[in-house]
N, C-alpha and C. Protein backbone atom coordinates (compact mmCIF):
# COMPACT_ATOMS: atom_id res chain seq x y z
N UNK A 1 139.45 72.15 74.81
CA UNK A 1 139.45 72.36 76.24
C UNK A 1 139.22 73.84 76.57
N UNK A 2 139.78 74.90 76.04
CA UNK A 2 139.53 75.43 76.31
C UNK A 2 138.09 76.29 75.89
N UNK A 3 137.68 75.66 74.81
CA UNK A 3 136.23 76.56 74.26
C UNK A 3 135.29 75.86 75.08
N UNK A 4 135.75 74.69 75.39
CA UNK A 4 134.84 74.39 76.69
C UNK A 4 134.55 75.22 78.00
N UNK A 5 135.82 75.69 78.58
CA UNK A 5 136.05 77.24 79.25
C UNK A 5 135.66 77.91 79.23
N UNK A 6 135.57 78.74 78.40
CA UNK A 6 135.25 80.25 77.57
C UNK A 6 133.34 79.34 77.87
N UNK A 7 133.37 78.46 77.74
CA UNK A 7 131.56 78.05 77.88
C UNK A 7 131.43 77.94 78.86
N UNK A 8 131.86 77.24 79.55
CA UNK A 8 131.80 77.40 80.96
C UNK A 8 131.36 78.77 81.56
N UNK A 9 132.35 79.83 81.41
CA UNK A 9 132.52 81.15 82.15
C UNK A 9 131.53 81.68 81.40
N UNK A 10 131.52 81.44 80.37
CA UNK A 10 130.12 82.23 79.44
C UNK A 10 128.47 81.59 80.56
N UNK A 11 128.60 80.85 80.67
CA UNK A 11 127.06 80.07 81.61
C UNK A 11 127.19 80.70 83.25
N UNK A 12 128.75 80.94 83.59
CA UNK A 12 128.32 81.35 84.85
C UNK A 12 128.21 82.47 85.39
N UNK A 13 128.74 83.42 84.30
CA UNK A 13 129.19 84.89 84.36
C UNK A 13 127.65 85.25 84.84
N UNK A 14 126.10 84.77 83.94
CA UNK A 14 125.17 85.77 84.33
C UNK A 14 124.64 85.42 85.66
N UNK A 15 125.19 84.08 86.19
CA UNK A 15 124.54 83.79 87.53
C UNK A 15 125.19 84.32 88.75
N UNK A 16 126.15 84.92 88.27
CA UNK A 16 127.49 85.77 89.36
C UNK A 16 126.55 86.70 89.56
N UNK A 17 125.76 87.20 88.51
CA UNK A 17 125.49 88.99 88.35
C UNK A 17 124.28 89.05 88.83
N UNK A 18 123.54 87.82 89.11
CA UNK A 18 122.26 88.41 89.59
C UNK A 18 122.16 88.41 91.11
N UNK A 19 121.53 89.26 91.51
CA UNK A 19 121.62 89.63 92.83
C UNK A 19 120.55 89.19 93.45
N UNK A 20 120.89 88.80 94.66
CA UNK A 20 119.99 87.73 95.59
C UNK A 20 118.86 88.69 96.45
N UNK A 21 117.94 88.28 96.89
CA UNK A 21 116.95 88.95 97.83
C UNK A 21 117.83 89.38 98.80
N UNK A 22 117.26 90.71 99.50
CA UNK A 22 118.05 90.81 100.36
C UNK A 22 116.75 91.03 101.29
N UNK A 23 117.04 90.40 103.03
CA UNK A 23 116.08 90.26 104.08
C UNK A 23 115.70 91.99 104.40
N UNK A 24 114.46 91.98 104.46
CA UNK A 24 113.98 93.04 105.52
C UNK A 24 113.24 92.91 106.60
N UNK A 25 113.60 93.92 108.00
CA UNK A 25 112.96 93.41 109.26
C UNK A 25 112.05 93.86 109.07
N UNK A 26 110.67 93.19 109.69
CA UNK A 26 109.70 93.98 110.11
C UNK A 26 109.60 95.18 111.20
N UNK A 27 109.53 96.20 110.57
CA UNK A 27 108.77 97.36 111.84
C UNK A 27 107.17 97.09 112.58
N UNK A 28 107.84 96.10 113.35
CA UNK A 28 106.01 95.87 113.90
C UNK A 28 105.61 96.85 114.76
N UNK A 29 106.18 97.94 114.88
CA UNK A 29 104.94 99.11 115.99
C UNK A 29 104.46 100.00 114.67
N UNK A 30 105.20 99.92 113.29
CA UNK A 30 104.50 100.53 112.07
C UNK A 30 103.87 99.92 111.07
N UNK A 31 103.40 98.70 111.97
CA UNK A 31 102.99 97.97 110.80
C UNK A 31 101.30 97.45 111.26
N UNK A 32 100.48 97.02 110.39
CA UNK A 32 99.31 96.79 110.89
C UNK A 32 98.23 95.65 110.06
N UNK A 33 98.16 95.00 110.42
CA UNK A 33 97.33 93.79 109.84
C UNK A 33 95.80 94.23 110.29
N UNK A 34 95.01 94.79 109.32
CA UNK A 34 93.67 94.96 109.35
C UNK A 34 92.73 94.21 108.37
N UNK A 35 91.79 94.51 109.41
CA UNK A 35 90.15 93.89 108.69
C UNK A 35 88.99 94.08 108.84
N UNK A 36 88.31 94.41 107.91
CA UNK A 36 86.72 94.69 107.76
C UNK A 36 86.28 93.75 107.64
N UNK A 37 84.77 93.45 108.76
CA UNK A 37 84.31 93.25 108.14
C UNK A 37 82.17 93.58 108.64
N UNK A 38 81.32 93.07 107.95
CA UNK A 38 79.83 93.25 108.51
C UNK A 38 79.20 92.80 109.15
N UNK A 39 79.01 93.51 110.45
CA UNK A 39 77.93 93.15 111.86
C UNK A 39 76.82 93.47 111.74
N UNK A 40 75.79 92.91 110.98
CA UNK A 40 74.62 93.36 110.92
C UNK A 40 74.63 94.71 110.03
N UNK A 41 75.22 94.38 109.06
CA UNK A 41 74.87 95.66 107.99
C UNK A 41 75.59 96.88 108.48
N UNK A 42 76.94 96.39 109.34
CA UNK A 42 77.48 97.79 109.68
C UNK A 42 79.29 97.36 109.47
N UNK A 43 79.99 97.84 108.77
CA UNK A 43 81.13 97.78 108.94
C UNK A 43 82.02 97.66 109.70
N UNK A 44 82.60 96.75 110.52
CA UNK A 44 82.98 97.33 111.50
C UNK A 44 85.10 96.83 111.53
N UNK A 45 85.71 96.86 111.85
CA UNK A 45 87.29 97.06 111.93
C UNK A 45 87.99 96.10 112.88
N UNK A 46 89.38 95.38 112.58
CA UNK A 46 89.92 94.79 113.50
C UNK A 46 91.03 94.21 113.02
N UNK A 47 91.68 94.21 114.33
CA UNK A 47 93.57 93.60 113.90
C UNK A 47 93.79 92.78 114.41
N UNK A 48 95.03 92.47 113.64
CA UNK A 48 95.73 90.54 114.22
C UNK A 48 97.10 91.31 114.30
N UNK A 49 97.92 91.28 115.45
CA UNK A 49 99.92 91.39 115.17
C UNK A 49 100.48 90.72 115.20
N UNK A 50 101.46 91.01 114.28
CA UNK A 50 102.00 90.23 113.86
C UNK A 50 103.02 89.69 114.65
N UNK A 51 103.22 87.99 114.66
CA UNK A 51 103.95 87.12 115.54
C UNK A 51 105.24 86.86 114.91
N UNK A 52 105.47 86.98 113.41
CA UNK A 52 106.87 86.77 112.78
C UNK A 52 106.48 86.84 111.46
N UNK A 53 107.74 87.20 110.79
CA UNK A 53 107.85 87.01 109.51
C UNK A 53 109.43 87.12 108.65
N UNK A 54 109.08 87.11 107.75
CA UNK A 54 110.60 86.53 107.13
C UNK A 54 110.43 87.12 105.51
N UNK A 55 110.89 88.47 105.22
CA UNK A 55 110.55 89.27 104.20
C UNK A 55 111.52 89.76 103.20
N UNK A 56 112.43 88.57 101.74
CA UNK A 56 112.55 88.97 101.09
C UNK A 56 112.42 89.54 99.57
N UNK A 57 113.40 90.92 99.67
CA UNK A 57 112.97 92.36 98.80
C UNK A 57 114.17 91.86 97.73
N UNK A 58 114.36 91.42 96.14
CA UNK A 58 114.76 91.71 95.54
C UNK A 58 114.26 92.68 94.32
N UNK A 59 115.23 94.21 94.87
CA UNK A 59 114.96 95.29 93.97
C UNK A 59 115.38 95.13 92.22
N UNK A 60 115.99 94.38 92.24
CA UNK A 60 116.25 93.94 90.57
C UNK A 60 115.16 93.25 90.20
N UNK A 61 115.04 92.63 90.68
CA UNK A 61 113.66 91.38 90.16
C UNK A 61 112.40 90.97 91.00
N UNK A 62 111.51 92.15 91.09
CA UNK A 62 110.73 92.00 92.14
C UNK A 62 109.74 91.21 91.85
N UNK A 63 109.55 90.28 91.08
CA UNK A 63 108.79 89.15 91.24
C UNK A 63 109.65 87.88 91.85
N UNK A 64 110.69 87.89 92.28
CA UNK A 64 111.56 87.40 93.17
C UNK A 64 111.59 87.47 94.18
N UNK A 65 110.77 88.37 94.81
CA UNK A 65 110.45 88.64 96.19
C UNK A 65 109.46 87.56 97.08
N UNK A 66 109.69 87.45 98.36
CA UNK A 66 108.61 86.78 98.83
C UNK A 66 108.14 87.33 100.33
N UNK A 67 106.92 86.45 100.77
CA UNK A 67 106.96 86.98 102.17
C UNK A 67 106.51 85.64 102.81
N UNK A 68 106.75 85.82 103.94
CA UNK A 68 105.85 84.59 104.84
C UNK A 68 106.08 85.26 106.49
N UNK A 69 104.55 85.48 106.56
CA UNK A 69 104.19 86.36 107.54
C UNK A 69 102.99 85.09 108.42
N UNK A 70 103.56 85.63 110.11
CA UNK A 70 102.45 84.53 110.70
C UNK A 70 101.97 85.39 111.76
N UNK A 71 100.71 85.37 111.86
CA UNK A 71 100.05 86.50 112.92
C UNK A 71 99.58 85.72 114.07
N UNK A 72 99.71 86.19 115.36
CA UNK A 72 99.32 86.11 116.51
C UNK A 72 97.53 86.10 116.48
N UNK A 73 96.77 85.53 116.46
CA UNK A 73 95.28 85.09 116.82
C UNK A 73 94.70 85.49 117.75
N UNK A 74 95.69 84.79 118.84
CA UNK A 74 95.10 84.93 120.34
C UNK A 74 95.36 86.88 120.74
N UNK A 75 95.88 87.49 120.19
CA UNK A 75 95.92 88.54 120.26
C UNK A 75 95.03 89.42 119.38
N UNK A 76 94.00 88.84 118.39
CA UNK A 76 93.10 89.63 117.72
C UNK A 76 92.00 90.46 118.26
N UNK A 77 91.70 91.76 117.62
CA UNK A 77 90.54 92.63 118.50
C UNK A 77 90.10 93.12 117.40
N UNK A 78 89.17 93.55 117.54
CA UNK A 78 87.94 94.65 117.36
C UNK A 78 87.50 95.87 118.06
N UNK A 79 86.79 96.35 117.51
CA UNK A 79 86.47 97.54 118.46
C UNK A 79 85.35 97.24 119.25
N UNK A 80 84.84 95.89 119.69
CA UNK A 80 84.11 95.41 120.56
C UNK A 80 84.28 94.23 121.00
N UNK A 81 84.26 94.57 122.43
CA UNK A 81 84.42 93.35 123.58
C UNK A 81 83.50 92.02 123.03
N UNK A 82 82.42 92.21 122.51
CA UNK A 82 82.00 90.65 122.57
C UNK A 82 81.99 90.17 121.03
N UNK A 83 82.55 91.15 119.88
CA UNK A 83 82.96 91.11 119.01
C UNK A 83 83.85 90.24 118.89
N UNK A 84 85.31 90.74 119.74
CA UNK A 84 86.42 89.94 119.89
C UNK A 84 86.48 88.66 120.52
N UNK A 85 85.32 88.44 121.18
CA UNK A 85 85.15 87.36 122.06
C UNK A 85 84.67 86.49 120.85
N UNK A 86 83.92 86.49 120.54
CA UNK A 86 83.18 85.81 118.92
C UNK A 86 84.24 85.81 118.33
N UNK A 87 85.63 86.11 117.97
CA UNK A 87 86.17 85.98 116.75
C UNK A 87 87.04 84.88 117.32
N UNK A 88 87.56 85.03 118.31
CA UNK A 88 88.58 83.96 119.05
C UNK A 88 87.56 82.60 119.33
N UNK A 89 86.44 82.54 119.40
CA UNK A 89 85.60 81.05 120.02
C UNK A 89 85.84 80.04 118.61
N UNK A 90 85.44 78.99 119.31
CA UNK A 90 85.65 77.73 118.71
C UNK A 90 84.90 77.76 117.07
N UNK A 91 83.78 78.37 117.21
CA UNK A 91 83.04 78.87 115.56
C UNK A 91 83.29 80.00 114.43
N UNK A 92 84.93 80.81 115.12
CA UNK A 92 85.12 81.48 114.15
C UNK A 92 86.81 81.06 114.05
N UNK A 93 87.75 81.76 114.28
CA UNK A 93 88.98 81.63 114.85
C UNK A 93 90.02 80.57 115.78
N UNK A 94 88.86 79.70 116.43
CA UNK A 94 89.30 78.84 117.27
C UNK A 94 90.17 78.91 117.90
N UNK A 95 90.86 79.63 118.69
CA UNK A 95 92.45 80.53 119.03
C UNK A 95 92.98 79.18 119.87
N UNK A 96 91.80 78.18 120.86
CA UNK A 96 92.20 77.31 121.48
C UNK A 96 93.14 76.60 121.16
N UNK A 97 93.10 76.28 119.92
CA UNK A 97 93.19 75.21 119.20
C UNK A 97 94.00 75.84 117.97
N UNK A 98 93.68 76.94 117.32
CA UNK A 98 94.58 77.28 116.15
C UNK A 98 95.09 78.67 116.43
N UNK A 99 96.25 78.82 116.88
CA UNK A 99 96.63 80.29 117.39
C UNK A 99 97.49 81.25 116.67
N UNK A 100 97.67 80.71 115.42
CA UNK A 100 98.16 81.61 114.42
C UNK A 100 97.42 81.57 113.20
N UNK A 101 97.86 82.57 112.54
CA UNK A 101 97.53 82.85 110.60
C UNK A 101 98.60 82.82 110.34
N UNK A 102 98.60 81.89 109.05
CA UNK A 102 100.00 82.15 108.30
C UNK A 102 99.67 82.58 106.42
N UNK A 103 100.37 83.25 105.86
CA UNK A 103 100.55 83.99 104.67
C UNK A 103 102.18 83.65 104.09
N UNK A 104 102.51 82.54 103.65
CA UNK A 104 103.47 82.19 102.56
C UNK A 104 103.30 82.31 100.93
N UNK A 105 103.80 83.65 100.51
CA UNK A 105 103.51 84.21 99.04
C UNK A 105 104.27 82.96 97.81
N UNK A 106 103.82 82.67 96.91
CA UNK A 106 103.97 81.53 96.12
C UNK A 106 104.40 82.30 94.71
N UNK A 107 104.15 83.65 94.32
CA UNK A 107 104.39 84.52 93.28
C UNK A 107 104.09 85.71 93.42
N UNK A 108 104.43 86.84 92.46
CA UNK A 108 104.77 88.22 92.17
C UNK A 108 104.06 88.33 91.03
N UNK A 109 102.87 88.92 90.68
CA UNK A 109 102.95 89.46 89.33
C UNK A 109 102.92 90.79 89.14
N UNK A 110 103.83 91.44 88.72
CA UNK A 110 104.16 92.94 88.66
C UNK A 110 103.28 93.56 87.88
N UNK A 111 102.61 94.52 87.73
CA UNK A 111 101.70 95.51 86.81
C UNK A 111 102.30 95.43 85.51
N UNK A 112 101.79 96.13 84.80
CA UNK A 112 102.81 96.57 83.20
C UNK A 112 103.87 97.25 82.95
N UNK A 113 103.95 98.34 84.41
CA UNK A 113 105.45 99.00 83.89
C UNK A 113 105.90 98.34 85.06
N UNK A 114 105.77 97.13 84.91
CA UNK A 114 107.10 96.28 86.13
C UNK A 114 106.91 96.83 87.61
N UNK A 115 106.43 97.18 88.00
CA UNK A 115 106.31 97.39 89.41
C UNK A 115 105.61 97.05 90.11
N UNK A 116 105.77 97.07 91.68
CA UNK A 116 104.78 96.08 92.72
C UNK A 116 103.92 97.31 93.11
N UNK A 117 103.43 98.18 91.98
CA UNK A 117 102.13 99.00 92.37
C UNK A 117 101.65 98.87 91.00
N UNK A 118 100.09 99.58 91.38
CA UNK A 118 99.49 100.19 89.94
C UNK A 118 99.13 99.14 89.22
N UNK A 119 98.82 97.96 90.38
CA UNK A 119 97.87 96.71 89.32
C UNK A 119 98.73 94.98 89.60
N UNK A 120 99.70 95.28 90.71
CA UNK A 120 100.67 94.51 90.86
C UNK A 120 100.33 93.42 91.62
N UNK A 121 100.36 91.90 91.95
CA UNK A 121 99.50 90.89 92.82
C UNK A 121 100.58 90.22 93.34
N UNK A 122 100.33 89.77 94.54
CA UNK A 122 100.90 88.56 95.31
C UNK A 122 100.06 87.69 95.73
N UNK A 123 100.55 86.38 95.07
CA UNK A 123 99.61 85.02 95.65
C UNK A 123 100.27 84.14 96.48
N UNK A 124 99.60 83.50 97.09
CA UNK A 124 99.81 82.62 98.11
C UNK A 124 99.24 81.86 99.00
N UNK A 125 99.56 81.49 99.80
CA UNK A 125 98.91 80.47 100.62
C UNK A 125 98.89 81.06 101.92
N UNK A 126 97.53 80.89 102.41
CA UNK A 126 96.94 81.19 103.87
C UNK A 126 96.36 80.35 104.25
N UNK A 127 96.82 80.69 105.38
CA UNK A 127 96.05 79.13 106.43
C UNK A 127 95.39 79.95 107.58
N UNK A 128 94.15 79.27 107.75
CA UNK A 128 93.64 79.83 109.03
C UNK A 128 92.91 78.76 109.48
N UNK A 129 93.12 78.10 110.81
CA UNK A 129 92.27 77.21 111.75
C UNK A 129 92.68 76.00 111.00
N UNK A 130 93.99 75.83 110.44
CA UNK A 130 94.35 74.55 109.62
C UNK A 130 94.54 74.23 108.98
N UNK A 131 93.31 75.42 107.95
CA UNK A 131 92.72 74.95 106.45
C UNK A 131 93.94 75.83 105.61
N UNK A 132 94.72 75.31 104.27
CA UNK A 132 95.27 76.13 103.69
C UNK A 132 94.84 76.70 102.09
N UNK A 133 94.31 77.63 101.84
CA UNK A 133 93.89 77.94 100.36
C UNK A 133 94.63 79.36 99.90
N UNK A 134 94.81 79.18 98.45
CA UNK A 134 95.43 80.15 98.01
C UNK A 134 94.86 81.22 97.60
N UNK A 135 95.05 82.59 97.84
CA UNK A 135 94.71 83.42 97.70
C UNK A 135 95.90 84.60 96.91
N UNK A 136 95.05 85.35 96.49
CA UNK A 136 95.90 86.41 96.11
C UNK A 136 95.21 88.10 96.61
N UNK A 137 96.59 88.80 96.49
CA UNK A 137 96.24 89.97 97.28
C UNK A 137 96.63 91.31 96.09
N UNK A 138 96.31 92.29 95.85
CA UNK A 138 96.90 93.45 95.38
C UNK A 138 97.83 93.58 96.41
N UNK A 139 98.80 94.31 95.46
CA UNK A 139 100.43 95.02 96.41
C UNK A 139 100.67 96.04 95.79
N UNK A 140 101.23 97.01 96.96
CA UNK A 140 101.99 98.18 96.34
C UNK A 140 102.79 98.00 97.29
N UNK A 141 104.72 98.34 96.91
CA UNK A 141 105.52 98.81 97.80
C UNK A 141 105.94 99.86 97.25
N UNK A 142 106.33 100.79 98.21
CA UNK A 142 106.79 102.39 98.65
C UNK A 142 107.79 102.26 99.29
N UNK A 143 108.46 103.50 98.92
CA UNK A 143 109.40 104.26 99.92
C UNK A 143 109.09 104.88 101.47
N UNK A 144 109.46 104.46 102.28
CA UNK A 144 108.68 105.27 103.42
C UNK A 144 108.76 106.85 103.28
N UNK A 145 107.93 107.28 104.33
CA UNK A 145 107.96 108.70 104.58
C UNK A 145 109.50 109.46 104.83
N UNK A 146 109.75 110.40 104.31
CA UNK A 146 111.55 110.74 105.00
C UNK A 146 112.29 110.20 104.50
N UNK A 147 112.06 109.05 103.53
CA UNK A 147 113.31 108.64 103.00
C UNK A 147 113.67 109.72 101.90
N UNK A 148 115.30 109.30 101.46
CA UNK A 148 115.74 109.98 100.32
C UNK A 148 115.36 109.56 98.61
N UNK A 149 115.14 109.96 98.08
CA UNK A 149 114.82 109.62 96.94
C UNK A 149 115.25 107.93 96.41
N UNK A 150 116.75 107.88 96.64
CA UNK A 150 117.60 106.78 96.25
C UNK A 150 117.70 105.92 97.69
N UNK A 151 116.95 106.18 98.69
CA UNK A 151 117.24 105.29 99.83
C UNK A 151 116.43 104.15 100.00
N UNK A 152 116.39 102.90 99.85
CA UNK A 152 115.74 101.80 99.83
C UNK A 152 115.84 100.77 101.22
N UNK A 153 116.51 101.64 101.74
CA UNK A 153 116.61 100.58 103.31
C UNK A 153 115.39 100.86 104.17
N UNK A 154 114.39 101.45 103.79
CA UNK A 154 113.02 101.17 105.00
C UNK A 154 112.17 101.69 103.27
N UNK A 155 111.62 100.58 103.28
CA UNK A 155 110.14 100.27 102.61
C UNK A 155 108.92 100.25 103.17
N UNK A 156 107.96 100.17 102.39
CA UNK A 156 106.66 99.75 102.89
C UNK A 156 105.46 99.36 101.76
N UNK A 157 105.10 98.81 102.61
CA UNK A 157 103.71 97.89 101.07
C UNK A 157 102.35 97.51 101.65
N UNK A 158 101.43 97.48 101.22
CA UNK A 158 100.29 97.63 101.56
C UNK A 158 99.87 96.49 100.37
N UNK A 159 99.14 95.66 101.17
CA UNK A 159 98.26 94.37 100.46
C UNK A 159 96.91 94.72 100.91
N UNK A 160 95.83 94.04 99.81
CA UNK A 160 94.35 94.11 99.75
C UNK A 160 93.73 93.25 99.35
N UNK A 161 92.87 93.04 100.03
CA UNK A 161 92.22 92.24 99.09
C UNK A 161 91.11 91.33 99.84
N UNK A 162 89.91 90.45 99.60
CA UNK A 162 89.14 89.69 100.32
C UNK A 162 89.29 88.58 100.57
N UNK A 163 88.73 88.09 101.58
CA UNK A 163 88.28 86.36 101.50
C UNK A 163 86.90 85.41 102.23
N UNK A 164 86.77 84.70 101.89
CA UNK A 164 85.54 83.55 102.35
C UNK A 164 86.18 83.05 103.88
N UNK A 165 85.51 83.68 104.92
CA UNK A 165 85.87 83.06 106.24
C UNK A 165 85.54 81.78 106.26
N UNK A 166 84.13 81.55 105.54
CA UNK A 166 83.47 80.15 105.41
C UNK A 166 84.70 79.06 104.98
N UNK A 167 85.35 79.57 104.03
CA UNK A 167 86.43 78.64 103.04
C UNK A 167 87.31 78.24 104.25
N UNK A 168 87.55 78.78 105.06
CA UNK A 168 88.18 78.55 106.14
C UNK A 168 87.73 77.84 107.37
N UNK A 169 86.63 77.08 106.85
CA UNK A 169 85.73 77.00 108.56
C UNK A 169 85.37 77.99 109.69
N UNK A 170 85.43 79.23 109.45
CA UNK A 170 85.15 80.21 110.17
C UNK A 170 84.00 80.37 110.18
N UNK A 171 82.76 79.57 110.57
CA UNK A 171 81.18 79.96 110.00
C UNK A 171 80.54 80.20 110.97
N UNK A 172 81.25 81.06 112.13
CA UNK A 172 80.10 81.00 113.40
C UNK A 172 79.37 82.45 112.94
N UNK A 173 78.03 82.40 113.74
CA UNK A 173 77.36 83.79 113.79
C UNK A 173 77.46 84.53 112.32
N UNK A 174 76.63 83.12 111.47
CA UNK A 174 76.89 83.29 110.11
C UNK A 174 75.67 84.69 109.61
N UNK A 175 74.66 84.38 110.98
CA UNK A 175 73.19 85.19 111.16
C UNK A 175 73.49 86.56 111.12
N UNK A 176 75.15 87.45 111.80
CA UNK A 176 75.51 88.15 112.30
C UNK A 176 76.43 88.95 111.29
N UNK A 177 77.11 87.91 110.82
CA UNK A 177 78.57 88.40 110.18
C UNK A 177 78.48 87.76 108.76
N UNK A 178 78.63 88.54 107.64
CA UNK A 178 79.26 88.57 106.40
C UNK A 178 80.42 87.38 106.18
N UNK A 179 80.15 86.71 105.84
CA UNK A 179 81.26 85.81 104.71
C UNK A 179 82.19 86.17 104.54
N UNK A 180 82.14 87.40 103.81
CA UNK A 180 83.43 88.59 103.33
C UNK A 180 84.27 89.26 104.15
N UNK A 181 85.55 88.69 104.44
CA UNK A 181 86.34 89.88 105.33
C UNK A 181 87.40 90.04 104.37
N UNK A 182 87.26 91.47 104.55
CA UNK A 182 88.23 92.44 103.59
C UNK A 182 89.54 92.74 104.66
N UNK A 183 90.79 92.56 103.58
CA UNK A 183 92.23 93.07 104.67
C UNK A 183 92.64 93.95 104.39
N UNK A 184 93.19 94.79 104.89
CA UNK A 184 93.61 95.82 104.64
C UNK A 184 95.39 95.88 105.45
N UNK A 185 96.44 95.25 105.04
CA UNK A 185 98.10 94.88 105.67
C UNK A 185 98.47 96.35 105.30
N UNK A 186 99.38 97.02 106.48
CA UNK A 186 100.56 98.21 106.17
C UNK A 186 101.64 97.40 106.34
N UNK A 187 102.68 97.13 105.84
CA UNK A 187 103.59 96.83 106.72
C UNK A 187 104.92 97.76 106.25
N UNK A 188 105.76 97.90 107.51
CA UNK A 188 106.92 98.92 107.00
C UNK A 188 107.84 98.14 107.49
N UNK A 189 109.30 97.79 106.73
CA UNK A 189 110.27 97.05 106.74
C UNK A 189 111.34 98.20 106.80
N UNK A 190 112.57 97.36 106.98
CA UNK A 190 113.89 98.09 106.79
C UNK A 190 115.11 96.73 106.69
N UNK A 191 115.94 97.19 105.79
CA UNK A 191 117.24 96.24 105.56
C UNK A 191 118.25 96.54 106.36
């Protein structure tokens, strides 16, 4: 009975010790969901803000981490009026009808010296206009600006990476616009 015990406490002792994600808020006036992408052979820039998200940071085991971030649509721009008008219509974005993006991360793979920089990925699932396919992004998280060396209560991380608007049903003004839109996410959190 009792080496049964001693087994017992031996199996639960390491699940006491590991430490759970802990939530961080989004700073959405420091945070920024961007994207490139080509208008006729010209680069051009644009954001989605973010409508919610739900972001946990475990610093022990950061492939334990997750995110699930959902962006506002009907609020997307460009740096041109009929740009933005094209991205919200029924052949790219459909905002009528589909008025968010969502980004639910499915895994962590950390670089080689364990960290969420310097080669580090998050995959997951995005949905846009319905459709859901998995994607993966490069990640780095940081310390913000001003923090103290040892202070971990405001982070920040930056994701990258491309995708097929087509894969998404996004195929309007296919004559116009590139396939390829590149993201470019800041986002800055705090616990």
């Amino acid at each position: 009975m009792f080496k049964a015990f001693l087994t017992a406490l031996a199996l639960t002792l390491p699940l006491c010790a590991v430490a759970a994600p802990v939530a961080y808020a989004l700073e959405a006036a420091k945070s920024k969901v961007g994207f490139v992408f080509t208008l006729n052979n010209n680069a051009a820039k644009g954001s989605i803000p973010i409508k919610s998200s739900n972001i946990q940071i475990d610093l022990n085991a950061l492939q334990r981490s997750s995110v699930d971030v959902t962006l506002d649509v009907r609020k997307a721009r460009t740096g041109l009026f009929f740009a933005t008008e094209a991205l919200k219509g029924a052949s790219v974005l459909h905002t009528k009808k589909f008025d968010t993006i969502r980004f639910v991360s499915t895994g962590i793979r950390l670089c080689p010296s364990g960290q969420l920089s310097g080669g580090a990925q998050i995959s997951g699932n995005l949905t846009i206009r319905g459709v859901t396919k998995p994607v993966t992004l490069n990640a780095t998280l940081f310390r913000q600006s001003g923090t103290d060396a040892g202070d971990l209560s405001r982070l920040g991380f930056r994701l990258t990476g491309a995708i097929s608007r087509a894969a998404f049903g996004a195929t309007g003004y296919k004559d116009l616009v590139d396939d390829t839109i590149r993201l470019d996410i800041l986002a800055r959190v705090r616990s």
